[in-house]
N, C-alpha and C. Protein backbone atom coordinates (compact mmCIF):
# COMPACT_ATOMS: atom_id res chain seq x y z
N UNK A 1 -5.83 -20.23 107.79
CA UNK A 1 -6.32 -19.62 106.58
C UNK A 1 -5.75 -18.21 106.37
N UNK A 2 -5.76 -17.26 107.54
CA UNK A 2 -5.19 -15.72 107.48
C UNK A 2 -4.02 -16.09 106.74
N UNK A 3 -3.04 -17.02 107.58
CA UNK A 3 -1.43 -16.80 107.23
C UNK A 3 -1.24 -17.08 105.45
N UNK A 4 -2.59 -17.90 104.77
CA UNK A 4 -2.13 -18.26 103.25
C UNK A 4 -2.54 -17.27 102.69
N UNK A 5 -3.16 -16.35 102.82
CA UNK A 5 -3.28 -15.05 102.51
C UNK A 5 -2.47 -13.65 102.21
N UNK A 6 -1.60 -13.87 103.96
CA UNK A 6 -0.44 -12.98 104.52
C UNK A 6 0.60 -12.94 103.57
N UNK A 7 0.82 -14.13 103.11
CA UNK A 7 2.38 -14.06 102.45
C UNK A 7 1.66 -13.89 101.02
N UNK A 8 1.50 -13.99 100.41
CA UNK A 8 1.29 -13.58 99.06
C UNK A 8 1.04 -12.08 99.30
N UNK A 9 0.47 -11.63 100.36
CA UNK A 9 0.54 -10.43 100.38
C UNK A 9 1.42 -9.74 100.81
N UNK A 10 2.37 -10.44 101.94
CA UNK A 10 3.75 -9.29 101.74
C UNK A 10 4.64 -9.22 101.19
N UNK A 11 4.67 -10.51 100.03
CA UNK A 11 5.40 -10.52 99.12
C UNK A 11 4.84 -9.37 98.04
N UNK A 12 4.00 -9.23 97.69
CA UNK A 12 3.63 -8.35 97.20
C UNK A 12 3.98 -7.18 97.79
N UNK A 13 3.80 -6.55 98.97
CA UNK A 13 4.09 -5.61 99.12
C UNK A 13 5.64 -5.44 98.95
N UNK A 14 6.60 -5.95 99.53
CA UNK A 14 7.88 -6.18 99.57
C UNK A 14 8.49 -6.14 97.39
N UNK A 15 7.40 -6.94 96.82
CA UNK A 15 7.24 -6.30 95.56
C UNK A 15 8.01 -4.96 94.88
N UNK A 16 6.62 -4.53 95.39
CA UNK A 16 6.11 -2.83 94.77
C UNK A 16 7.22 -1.78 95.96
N UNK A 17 7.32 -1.93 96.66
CA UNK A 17 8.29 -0.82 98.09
C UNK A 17 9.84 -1.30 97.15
N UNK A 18 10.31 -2.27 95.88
CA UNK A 18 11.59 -2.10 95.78
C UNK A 18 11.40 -1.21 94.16
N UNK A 19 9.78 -1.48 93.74
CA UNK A 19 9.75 -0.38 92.21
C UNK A 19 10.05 1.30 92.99
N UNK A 20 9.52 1.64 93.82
CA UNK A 20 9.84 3.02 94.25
C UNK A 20 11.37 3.33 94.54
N UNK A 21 12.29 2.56 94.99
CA UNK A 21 13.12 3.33 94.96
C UNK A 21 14.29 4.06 94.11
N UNK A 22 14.87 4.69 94.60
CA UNK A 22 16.10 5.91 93.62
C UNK A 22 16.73 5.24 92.78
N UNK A 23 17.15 5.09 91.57
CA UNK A 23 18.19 4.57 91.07
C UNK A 23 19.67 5.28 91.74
N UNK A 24 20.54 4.25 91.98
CA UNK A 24 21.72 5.07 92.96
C UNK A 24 22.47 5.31 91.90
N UNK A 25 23.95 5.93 92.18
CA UNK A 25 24.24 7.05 91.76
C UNK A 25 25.32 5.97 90.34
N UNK A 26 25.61 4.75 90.21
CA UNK A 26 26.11 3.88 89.67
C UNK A 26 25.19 3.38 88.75
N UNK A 27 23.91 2.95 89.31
CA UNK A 27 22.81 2.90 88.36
C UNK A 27 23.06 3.85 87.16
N UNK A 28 22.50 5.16 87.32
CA UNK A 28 22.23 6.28 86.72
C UNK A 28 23.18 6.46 85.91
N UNK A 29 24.59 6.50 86.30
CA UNK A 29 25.48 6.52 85.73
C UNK A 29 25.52 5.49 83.85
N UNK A 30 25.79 4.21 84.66
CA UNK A 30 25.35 3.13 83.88
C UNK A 30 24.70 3.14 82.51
N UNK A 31 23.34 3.84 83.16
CA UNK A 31 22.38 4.19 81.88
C UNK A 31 22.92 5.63 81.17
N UNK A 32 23.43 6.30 81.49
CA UNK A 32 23.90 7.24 80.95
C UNK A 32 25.21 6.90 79.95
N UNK A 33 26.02 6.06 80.72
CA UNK A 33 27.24 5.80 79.58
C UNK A 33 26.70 4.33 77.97
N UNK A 34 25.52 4.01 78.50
CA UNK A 34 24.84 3.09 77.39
C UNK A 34 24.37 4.41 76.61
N UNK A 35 23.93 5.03 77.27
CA UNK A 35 23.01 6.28 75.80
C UNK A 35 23.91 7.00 75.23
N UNK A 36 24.88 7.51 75.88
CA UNK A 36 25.99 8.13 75.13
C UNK A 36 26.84 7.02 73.92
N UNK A 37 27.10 5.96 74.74
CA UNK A 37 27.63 4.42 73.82
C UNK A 37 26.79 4.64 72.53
N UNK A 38 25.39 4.59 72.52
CA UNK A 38 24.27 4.31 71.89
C UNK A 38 24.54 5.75 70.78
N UNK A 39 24.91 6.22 70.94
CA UNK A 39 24.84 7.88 70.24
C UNK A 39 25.46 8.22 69.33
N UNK A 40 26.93 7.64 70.24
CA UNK A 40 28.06 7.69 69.54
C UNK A 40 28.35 6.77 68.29
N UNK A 41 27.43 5.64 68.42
CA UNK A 41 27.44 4.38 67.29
C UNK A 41 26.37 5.47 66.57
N UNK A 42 25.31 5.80 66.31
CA UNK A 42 24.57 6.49 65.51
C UNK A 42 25.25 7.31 65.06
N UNK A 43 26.16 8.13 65.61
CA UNK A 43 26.40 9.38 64.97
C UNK A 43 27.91 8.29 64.11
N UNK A 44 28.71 7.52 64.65
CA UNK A 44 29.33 6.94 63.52
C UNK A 44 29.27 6.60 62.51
N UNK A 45 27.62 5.50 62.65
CA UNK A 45 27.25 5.32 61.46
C UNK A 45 26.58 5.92 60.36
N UNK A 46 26.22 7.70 61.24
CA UNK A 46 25.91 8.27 59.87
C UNK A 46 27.16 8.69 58.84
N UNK A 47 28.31 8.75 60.11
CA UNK A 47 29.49 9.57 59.48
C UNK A 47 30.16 8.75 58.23
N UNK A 48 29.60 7.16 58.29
CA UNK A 48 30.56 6.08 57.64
C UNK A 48 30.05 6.39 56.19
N UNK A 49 28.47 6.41 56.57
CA UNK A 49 27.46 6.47 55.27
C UNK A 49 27.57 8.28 54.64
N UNK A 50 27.93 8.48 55.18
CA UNK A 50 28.10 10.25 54.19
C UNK A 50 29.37 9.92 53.95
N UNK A 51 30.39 9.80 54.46
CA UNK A 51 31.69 9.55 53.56
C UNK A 51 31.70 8.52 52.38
N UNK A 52 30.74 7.49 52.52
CA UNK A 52 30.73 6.04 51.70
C UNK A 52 29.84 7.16 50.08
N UNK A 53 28.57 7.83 50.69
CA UNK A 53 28.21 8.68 49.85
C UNK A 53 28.87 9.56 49.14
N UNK A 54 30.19 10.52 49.88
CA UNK A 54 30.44 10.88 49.12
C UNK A 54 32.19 10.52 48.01
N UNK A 55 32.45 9.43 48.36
CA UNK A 55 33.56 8.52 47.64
C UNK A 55 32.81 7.98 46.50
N UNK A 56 31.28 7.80 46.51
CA UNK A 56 31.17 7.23 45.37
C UNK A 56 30.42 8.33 44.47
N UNK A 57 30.19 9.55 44.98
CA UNK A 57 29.71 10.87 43.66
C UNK A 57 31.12 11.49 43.17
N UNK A 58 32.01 10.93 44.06
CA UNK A 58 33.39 11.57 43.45
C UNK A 58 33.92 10.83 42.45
N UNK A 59 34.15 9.40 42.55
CA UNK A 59 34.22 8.22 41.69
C UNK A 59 33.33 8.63 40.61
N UNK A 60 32.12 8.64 40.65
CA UNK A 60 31.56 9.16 39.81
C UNK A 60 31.87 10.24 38.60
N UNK A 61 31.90 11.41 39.47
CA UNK A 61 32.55 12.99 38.68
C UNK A 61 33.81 12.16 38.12
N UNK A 62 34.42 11.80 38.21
CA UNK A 62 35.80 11.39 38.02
C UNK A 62 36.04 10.62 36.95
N UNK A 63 34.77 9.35 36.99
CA UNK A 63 34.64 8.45 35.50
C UNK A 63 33.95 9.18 34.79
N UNK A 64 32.88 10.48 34.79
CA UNK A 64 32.00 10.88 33.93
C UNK A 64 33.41 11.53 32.58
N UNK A 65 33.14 11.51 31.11
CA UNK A 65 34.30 12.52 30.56
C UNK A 65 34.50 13.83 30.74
N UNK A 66 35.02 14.56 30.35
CA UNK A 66 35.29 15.97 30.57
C UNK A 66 34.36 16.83 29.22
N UNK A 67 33.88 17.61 29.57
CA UNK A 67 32.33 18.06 28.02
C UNK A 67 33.05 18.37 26.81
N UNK A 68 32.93 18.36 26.07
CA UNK A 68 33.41 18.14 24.68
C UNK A 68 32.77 19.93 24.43
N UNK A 69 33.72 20.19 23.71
CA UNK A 69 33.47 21.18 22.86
C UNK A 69 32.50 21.05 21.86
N UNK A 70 30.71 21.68 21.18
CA UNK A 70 30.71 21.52 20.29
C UNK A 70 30.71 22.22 19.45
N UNK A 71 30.27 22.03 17.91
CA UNK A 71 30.82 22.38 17.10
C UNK A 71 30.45 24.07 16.47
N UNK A 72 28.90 24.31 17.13
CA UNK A 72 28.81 25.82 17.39
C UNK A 72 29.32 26.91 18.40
N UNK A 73 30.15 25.87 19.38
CA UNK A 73 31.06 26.02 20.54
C UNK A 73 32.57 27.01 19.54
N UNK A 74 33.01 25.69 18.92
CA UNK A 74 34.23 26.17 17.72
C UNK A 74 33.99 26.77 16.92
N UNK A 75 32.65 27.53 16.37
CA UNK A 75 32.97 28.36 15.42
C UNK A 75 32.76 29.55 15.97
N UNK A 76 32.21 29.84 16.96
CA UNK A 76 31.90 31.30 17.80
C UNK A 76 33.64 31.75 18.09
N UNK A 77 34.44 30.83 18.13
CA UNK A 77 36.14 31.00 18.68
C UNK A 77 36.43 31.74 17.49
């Protein structure tokens, strides 16, 4: 009866003794070049969307016409 006890319990322990240890130095690494990866796509995709923003207020300015003179404009001349 002890021993069906034992192993569920040192499996358990054997468990929890591998959550404590260090992430090694490849680990750490690892996660560090995903967050930078991760960063670098954010900061691209803001860069895509402010350029996409501003190609189309320029398009814009560009089709709007040029202001017309009016006609209390021409007689002040």
């Amino acid at each position: 009866m002890r021993l069906r006890w034992a192993i569920p319990g040192l499996m358990a322990m054997l468990l929890l003794s591998g959550c404590n240890r260090e992430p090694s130095f490849d680990e750490r690494y690892g996660d560090a070049e995903k967050s930078i990866k991760k960063k670098a796509a954010e900061i691209d995709a803001e860069l895509v969307e402010a350029e996409r923003l501003a190609s189309e207020a320029a398009a814009v300015a560009s089709a709007s016409p040029a202001p017309q003179a009016t006609s209390s404009m021409k007689a002040a001349k």
